[in-house]
Structures are given as C-alpha cells and as structure tokens.
N, C-alpha and C. Protein backbone atom coordinates (compact mmCIF):
# COMPACT_ATOMS: atom_id res chain seq x y z
N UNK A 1 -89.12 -83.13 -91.89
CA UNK A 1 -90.49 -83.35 -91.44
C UNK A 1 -90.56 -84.68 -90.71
N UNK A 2 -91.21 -84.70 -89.86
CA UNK A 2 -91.29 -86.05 -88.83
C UNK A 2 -92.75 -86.42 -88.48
N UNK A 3 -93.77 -85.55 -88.85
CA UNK A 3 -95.00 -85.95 -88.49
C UNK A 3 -95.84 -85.67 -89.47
N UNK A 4 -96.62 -86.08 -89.67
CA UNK A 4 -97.95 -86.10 -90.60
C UNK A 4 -98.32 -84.65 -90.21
N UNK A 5 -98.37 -83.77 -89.33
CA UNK A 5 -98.61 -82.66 -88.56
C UNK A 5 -97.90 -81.47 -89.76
N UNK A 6 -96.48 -82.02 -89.67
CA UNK A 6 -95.36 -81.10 -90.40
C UNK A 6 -95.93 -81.42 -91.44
N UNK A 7 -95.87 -82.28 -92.76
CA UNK A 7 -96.47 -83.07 -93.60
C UNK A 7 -97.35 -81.66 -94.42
N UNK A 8 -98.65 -82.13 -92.93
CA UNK A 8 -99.94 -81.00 -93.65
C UNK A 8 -99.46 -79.36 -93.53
N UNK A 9 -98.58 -79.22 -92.37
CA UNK A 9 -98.34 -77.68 -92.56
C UNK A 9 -97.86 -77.08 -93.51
N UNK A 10 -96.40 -77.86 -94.12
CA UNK A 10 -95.85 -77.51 -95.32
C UNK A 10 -96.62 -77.35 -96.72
N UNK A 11 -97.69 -78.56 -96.85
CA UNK A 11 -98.51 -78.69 -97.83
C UNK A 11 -99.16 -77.14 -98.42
N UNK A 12 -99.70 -77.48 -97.05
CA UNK A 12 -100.80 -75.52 -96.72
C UNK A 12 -99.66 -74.66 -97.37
N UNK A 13 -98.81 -74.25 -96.75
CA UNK A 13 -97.60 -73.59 -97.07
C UNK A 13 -97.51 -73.36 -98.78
N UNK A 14 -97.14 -74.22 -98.84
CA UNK A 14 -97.10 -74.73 -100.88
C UNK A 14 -98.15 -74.21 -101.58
N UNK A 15 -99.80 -75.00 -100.74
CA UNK A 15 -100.42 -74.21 -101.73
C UNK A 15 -101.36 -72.56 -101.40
N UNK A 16 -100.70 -72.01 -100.13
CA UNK A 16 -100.97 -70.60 -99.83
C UNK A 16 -99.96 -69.68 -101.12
N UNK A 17 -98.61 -70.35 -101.09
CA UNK A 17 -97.58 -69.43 -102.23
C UNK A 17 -98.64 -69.86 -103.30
N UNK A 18 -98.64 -71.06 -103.98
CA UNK A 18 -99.21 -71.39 -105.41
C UNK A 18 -100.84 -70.53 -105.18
N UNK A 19 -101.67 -70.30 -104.64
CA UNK A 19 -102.79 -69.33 -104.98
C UNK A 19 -102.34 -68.00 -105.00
N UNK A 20 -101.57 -67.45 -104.11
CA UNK A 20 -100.89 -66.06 -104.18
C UNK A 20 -100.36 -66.01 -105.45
N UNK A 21 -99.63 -66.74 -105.74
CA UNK A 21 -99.07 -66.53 -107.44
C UNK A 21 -99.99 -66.74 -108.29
N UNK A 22 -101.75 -67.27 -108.40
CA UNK A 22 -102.20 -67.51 -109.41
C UNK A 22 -102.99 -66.42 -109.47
N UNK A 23 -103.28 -65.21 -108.19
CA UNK A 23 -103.31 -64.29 -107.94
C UNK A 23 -103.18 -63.30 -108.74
N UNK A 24 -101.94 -63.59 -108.85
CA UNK A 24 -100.77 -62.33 -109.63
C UNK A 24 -101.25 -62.54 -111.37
N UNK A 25 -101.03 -63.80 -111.80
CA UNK A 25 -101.10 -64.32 -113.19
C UNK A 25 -102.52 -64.08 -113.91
N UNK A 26 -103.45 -63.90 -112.80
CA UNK A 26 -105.01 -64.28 -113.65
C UNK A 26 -105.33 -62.68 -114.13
N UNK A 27 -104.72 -62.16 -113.56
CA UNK A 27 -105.43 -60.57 -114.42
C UNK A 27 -104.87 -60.29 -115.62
N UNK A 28 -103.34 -60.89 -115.99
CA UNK A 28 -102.21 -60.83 -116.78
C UNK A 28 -102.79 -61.84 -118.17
N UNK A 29 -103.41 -62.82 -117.63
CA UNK A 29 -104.04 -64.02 -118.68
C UNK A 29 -105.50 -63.05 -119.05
N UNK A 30 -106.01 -62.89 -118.04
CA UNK A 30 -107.58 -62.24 -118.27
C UNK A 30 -107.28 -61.14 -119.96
N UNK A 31 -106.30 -60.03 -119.56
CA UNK A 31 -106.19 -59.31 -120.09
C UNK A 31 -105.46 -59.62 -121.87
N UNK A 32 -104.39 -60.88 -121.68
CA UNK A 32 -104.13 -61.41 -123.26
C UNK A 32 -105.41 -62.31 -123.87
N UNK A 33 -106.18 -62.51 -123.19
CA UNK A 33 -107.25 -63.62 -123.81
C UNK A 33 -108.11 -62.78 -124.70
N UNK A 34 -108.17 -63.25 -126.29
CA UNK A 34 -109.32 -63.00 -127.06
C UNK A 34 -110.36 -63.58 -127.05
N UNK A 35 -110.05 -64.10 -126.43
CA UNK A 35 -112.02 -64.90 -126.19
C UNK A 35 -112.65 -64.23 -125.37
N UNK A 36 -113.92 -63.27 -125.44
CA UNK A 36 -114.32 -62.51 -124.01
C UNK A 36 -114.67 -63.82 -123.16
N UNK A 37 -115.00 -64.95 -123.67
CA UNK A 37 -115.77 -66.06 -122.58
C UNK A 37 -114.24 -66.38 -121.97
N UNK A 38 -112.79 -66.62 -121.97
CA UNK A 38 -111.97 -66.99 -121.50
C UNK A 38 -111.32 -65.66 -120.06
N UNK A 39 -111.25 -64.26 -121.05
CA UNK A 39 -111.20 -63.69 -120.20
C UNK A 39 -112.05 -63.27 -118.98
N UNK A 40 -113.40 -63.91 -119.23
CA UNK A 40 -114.08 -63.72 -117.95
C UNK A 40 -113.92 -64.69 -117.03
N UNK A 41 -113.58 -66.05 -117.76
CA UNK A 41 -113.60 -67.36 -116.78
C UNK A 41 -112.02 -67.07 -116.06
N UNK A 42 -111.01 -66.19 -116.23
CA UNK A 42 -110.06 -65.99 -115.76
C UNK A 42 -110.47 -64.70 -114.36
N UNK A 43 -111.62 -63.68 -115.07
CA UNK A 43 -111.70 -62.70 -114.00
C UNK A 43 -112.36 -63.43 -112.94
N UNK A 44 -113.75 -63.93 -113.22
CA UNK A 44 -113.73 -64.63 -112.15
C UNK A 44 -113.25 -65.63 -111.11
N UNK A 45 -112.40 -66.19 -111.64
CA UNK A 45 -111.60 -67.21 -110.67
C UNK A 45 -111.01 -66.21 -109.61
N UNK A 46 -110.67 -65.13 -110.32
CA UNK A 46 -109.40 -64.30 -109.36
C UNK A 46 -109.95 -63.79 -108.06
N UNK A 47 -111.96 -63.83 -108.28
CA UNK A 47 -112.65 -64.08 -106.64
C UNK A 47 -112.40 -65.25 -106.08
N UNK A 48 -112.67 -66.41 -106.95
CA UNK A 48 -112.89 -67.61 -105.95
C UNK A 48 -111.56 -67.63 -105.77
N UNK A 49 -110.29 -67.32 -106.03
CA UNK A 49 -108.89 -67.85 -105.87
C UNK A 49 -108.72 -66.54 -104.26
N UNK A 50 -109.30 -65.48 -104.06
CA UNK A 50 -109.17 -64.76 -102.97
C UNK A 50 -110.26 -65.26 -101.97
N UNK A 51 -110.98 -65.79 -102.14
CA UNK A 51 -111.79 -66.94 -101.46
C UNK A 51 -111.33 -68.21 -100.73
N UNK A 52 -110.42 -68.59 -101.25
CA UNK A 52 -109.45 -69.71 -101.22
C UNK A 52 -107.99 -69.25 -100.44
N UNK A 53 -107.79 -68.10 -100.70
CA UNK A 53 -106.42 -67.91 -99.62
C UNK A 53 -107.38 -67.41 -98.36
N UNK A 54 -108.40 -66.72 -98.05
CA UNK A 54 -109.06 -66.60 -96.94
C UNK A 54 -109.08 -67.83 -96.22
N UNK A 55 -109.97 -69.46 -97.17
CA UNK A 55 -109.91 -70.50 -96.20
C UNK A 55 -108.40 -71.14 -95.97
N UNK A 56 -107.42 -70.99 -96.43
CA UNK A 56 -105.88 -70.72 -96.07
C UNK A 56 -105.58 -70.41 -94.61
N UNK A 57 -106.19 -69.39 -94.90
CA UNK A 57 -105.27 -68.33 -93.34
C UNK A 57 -106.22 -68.62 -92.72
N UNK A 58 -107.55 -68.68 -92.97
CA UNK A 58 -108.44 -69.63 -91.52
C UNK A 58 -107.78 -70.92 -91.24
N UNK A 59 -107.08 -71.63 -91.62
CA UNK A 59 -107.01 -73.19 -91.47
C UNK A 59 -105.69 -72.62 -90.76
N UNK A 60 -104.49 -71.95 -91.15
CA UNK A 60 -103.70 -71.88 -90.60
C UNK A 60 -103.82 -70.92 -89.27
N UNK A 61 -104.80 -70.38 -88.86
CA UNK A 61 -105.77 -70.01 -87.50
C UNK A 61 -105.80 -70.71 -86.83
N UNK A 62 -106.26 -72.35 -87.23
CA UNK A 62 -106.68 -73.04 -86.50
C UNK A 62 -105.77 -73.99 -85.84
N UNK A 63 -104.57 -74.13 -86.96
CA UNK A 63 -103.54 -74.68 -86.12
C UNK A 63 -102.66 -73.83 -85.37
N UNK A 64 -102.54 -72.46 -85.15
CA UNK A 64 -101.78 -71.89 -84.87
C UNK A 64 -100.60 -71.44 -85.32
N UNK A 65 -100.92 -70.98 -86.57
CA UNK A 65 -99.66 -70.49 -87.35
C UNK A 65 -99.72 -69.85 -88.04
N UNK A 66 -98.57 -68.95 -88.41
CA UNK A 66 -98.98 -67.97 -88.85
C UNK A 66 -99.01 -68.20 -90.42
N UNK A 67 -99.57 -67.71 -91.82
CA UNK A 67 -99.83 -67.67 -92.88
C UNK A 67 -98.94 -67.58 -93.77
N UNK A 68 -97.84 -68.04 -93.82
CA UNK A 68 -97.02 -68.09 -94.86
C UNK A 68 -96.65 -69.08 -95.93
N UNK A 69 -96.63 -68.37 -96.85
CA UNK A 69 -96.33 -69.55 -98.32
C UNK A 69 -95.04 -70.00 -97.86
N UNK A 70 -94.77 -71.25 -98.81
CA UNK A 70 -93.25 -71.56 -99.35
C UNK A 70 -93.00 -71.84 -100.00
N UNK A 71 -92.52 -71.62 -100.98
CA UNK A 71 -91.91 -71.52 -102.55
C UNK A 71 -92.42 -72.71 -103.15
N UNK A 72 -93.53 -72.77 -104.34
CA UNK A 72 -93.58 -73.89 -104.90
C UNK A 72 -93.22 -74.20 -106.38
N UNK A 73 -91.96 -74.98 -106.57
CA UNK A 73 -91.70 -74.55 -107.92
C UNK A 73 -93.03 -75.48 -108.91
N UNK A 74 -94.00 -76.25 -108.41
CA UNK A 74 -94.85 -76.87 -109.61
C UNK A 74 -95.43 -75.33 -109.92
N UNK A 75 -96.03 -74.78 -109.31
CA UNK A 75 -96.97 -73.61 -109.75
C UNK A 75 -95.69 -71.96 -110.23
N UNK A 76 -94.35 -72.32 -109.53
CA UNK A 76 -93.73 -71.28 -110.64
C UNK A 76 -93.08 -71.78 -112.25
N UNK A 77 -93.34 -73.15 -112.05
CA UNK A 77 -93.07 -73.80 -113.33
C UNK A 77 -94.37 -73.40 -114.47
N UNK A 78 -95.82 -73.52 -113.97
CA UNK A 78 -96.57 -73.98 -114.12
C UNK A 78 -96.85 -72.04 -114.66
N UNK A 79 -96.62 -71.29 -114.17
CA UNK A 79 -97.21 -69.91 -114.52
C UNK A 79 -96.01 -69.17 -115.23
N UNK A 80 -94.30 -69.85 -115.13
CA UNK A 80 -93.88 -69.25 -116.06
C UNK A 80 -94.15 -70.09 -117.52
N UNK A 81 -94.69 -70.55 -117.73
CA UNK A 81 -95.44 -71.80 -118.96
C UNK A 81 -96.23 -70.83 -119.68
N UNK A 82 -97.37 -70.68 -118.37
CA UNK A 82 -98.45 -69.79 -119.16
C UNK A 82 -97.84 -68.09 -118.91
N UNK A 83 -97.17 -67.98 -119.12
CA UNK A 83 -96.14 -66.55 -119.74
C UNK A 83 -95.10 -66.78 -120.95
N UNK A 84 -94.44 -68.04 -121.00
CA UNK A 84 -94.05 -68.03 -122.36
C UNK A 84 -95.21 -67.95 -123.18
N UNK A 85 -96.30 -68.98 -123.06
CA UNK A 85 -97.02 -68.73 -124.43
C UNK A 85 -97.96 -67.75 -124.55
N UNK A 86 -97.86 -66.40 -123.44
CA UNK A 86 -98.79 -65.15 -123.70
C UNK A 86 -97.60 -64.83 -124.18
N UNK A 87 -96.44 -64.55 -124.80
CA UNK A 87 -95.48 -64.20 -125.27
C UNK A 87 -95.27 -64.36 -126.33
N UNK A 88 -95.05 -65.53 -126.76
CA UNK A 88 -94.10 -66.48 -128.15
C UNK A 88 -95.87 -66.69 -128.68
N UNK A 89 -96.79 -66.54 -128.48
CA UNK A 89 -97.59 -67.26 -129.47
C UNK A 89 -98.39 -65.97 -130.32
N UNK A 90 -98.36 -66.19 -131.87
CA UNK A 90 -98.70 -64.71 -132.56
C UNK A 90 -99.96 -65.05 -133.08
N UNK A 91 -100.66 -66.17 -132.61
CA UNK A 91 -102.05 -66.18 -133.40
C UNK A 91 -102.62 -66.33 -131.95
N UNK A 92 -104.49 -64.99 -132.10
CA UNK A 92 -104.80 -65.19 -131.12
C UNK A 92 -105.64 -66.16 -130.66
N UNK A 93 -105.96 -66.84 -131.34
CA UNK A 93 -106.12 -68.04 -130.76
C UNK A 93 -106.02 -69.37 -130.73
N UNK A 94 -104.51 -69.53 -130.83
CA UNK A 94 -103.64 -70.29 -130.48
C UNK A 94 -103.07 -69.97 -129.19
N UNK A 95 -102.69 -69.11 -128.75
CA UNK A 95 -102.74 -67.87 -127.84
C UNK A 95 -104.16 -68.45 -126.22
N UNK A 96 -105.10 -68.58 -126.82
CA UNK A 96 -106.17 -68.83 -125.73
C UNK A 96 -106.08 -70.00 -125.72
N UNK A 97 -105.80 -71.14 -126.57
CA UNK A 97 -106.00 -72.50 -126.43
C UNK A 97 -104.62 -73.08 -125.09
N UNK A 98 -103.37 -72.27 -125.39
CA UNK A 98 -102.28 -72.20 -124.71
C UNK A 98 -102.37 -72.08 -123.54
N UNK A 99 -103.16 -70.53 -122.63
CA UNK A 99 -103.13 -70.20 -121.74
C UNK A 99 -104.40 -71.26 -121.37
N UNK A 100 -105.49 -71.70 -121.35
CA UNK A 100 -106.70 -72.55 -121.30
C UNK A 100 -106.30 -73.84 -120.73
N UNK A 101 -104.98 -74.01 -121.48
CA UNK A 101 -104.40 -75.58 -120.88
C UNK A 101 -103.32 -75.13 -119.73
N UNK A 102 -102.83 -74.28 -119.70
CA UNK A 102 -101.62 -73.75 -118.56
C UNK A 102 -102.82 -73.58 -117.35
N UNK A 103 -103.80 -72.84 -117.78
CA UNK A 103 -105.07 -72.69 -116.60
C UNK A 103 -105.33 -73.91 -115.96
N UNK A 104 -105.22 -75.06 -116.58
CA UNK A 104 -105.93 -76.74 -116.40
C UNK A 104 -105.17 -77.50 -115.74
N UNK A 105 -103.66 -77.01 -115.89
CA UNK A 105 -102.52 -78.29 -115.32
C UNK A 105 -102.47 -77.60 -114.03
N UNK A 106 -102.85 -75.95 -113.63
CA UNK A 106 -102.58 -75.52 -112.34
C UNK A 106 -103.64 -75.87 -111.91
N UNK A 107 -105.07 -75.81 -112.13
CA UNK A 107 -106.06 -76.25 -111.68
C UNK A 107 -105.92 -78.16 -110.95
N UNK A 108 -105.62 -78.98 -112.20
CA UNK A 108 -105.07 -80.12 -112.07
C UNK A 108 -104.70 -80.52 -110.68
N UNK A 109 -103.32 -79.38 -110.30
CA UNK A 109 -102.45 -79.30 -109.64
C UNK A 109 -103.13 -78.94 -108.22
N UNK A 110 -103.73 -78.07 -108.05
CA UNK A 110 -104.73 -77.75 -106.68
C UNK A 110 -105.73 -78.81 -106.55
N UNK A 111 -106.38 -79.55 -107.30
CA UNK A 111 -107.37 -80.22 -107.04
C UNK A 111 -106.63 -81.88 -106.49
N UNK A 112 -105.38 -82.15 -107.22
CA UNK A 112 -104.46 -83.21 -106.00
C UNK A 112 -104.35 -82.70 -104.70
N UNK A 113 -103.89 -81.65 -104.67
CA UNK A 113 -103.62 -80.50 -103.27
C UNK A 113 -104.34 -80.85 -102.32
N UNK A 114 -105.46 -80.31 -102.81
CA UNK A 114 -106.64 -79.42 -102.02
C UNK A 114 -107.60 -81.29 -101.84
N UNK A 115 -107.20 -81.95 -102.77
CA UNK A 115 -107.89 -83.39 -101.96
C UNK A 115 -107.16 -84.10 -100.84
N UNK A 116 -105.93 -84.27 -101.11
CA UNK A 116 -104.71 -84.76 -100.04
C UNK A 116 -104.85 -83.68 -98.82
N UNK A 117 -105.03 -83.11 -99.12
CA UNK A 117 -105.05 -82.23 -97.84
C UNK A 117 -106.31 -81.71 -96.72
N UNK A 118 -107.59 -82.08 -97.25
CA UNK A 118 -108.75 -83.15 -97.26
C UNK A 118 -108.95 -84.35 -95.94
N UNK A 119 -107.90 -85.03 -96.61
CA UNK A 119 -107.85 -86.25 -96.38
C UNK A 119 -107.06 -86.33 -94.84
N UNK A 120 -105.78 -85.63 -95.14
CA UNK A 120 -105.07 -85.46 -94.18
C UNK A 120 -105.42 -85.28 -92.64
N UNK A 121 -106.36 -83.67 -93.20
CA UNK A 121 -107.00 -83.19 -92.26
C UNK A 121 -107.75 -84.12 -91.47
N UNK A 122 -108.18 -84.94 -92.19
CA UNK A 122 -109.60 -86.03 -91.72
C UNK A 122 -109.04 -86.83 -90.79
N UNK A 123 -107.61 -86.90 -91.03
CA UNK A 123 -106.63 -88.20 -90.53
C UNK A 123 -106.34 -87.13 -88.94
N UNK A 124 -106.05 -86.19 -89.20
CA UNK A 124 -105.76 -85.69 -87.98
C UNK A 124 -106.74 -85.02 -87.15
N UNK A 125 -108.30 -85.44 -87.22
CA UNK A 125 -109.14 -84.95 -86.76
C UNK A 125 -109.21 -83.56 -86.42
N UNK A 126 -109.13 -82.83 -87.87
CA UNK A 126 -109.33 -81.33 -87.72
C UNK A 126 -110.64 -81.17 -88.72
N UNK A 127 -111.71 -81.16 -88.27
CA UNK A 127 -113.15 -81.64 -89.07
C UNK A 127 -113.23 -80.34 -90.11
N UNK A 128 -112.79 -79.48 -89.43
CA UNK A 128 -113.36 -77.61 -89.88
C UNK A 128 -112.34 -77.71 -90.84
N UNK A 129 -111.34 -77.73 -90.55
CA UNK A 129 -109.57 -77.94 -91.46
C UNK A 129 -110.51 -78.13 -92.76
N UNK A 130 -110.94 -79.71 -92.54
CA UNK A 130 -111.67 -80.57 -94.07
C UNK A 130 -112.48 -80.32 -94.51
N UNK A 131 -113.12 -79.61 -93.81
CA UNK A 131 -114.28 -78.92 -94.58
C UNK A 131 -113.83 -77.98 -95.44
N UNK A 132 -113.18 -76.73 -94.90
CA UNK A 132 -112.61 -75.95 -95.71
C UNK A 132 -112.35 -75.76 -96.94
N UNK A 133 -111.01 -77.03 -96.74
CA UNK A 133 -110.42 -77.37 -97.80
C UNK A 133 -111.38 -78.19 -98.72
N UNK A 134 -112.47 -78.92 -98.68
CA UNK A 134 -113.50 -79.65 -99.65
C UNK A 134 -114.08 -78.31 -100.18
N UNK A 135 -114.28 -77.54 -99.44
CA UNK A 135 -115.35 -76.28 -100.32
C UNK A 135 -114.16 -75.79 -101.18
N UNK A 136 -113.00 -75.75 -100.66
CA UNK A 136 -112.03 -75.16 -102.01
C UNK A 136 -111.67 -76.52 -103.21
N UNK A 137 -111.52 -76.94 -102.91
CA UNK A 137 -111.42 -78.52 -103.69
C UNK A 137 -112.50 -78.72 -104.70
N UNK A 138 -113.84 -78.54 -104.00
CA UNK A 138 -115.22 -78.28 -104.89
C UNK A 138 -115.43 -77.49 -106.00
N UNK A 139 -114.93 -76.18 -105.48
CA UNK A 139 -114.41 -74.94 -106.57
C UNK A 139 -113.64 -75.08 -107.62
N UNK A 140 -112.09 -75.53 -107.11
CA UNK A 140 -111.15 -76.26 -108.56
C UNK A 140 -111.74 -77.29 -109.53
N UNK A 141 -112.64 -78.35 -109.20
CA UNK A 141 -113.25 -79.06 -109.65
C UNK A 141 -114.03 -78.37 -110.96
N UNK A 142 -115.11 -77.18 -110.41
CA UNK A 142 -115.84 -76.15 -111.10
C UNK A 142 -115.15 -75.74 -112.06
N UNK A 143 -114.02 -75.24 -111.41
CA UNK A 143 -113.37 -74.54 -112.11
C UNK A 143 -112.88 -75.29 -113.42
N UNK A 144 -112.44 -76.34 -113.28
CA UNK A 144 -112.06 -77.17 -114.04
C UNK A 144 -112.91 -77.31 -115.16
N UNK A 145 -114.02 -77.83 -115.49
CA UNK A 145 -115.15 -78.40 -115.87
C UNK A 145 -115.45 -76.75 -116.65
N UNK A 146 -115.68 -76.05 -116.13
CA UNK A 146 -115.97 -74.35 -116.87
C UNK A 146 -114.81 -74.59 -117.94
N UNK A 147 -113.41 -74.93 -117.82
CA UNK A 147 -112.41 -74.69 -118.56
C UNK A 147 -112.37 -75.79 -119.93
N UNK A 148 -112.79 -77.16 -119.37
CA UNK A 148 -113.19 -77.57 -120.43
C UNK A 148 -114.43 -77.46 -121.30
N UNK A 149 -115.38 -77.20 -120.72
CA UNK A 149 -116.23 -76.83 -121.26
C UNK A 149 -116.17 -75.71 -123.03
N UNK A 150 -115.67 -74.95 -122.11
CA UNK A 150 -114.95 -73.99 -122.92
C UNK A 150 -114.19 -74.11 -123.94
N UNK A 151 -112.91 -74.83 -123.47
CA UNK A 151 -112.17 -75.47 -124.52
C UNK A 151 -112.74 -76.17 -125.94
N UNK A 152 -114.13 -77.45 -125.31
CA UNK A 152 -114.73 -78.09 -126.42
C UNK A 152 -115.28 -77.41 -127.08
N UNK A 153 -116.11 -76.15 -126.52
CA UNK A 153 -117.39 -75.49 -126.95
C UNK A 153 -116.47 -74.04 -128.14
N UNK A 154 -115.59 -73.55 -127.79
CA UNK A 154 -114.98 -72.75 -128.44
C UNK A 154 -113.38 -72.60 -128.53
N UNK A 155 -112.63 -72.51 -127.22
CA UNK A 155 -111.06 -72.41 -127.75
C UNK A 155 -110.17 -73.16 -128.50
N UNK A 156 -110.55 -74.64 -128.14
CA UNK A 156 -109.75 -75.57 -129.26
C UNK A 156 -110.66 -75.43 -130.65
N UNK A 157 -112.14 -75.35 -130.95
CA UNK A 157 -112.89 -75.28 -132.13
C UNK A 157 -111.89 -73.72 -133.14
N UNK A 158 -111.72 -72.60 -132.11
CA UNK A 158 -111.43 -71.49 -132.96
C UNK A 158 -109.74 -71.37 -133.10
N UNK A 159 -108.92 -72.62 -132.35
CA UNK A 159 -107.55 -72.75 -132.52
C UNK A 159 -107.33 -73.53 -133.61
N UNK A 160 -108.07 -74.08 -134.27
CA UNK A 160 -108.25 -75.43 -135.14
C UNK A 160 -107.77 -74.86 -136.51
N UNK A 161 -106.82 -75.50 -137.70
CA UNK A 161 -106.80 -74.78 -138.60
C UNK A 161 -107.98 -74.67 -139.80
N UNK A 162 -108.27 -74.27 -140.63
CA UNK A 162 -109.48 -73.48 -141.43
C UNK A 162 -109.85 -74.71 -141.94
N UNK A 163 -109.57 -75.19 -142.63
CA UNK A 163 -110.16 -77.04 -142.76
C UNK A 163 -110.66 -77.53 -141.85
N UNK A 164 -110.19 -77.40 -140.87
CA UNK A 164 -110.53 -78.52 -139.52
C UNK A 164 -111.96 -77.91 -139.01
N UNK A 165 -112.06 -76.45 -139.14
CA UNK A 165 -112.97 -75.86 -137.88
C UNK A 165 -114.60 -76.28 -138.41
N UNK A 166 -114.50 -76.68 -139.56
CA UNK A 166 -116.44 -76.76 -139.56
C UNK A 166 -116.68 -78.49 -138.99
N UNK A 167 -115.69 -79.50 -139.32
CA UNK A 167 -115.78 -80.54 -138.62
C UNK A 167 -115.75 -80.66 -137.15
N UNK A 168 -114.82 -79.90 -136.39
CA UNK A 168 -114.43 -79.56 -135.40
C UNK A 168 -116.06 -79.07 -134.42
N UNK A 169 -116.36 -78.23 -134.77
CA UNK A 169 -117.92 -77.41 -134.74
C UNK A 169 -118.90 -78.59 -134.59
N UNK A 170 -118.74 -79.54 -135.57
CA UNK A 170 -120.15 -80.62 -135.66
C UNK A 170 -119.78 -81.30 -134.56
N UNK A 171 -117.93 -82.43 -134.05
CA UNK A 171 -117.82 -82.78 -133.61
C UNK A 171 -118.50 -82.22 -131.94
N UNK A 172 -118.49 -80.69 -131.91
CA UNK A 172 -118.36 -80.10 -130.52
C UNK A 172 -120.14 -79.95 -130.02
N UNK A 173 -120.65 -80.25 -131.44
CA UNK A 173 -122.60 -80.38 -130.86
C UNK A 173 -122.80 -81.15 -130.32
N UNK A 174 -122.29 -82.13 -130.45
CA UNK A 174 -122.41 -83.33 -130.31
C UNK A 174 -122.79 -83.87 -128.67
C-alpha cells in the first residue's frame, strides 16, 4: 500500500468480508439464544448488518471498484469464538452471556472500523463516502448500547450463580 487511497480501499475490503461473515453467524446465534430478548436483538441486526453492506458497495461505487471483501482474520477469529461457545457451553445461560460478549468485541471491532474510516474519508474529501460510513458507525454504536443494556438488565443477571442472582437483580435497578 502506498497511499492513504490504498489504505481506505483495503479497510472497506476488511470490513465488506467482516459484515458478510456476521451475516452468516447472526441467524446461527439468533437461533442458540434462550433469551427471546437476545435472539431478537440478533434477528434484527441481521437487517441493519444488510443495510450496512448496501452502504459498502455504494461507497465502493463511488470510488470505482468493484465490491469485494478480503479476508479478515479479527472477525474470523472473532465468530469462530462465538461458535466455540454455542458449542462447549451446556448451561443456557451461560450460553447467552457468551455469545452477548462475542456479539460486543465484533461490534467493538466495526465501530473502530467504521470510525477510522469516517475519518479517512473526510481526509480524502469523499463527503458522501463519510457520511455513509457515520450512519453505519451510528448503528454499531446502537447496536452496542441494546447489547449492554441487555446484558445488565438480564443476560449476565440470569448467568449469575443462584446466590448471586437476587443481589445481582437489585444491583441491575439501580
């Protein structure tokens, strides 16, 4: 890479594969989650995440290129994670608290992305580019915030062991 140009294309690249793969994973999580509130916060993402490869292949429209991922191992690290522990974990909800945080570090992971790339755009005066990418950036953010939410309000409260959960509960009114 030699230009800030290459820089942002590859980026795009990285995170067109990493939404295509979270793609694949969210119906697979939707479907092990005992929490109906987890498995819905998984169905729905799987719009805004096809929302998000649309402003993808618009941005890569705009520079002239064509739409292709390239292999990103943070997000195949990151989703074979949340497949060991829909696997290896036998309590179900230990099970949702698992996949909830595998959901958070990929989220995590797009919302560095999707800001650097933001920024970039800004740097290379592609205004529409940054916009784009802020309305998807905005979303992970959401997204984020739904997940903890969640987490405080019920998945870590009902992962908690049987002692812990009525303290756990008061702590989470709070």
């Amino acid at each position: 890479m030699e230009t800030l140009e290459d820089l942002f294309e590859d980026t795009l690249r990285d995170i067109l594969y990493a939404e295509k793969k979270i793609l694949k994973a969210l119906p697979k999580m939707a479907r092990k989650a005992s929490s109906p509130d987890l498995a819905t916060a998984f169905k729905d993402h799987i719009a805004d995440t096809e929302g998000q490869v649309d402003r993808l292949e618009k941005i890569f429209e705009m520079i002239g290129k064509s739409p292709r991922g390239k292999t990103c191992p943070a997000i195949d690290g990151m989703t074979e994670e949340a497949s060991e522990i829909m696997q290896e974990a036998e309590d179900d909800t230990v099970r949702d608290a698992g996949m909830l945080a595998a959901a958070q570090a990929v989220e995590h992971y797009e919302i560095s992305r999707y800001g650097t790339l933001a920024a970039w755009a800004d740097k290379l005066g592609m205004p529409d580019a940054a916009d784009l990418l802020r309305a998807t950036l905005e979303e992970e953010k959401a997204t984020d915030l739904k997940l903890t939410e969640l987490a405080l309000s019920e998945i870590n409260v009902d992962a908690d062991p049987p002692e812990m959960k009525a303290a756990s509960k008061k702590t989470a009114r709070r």
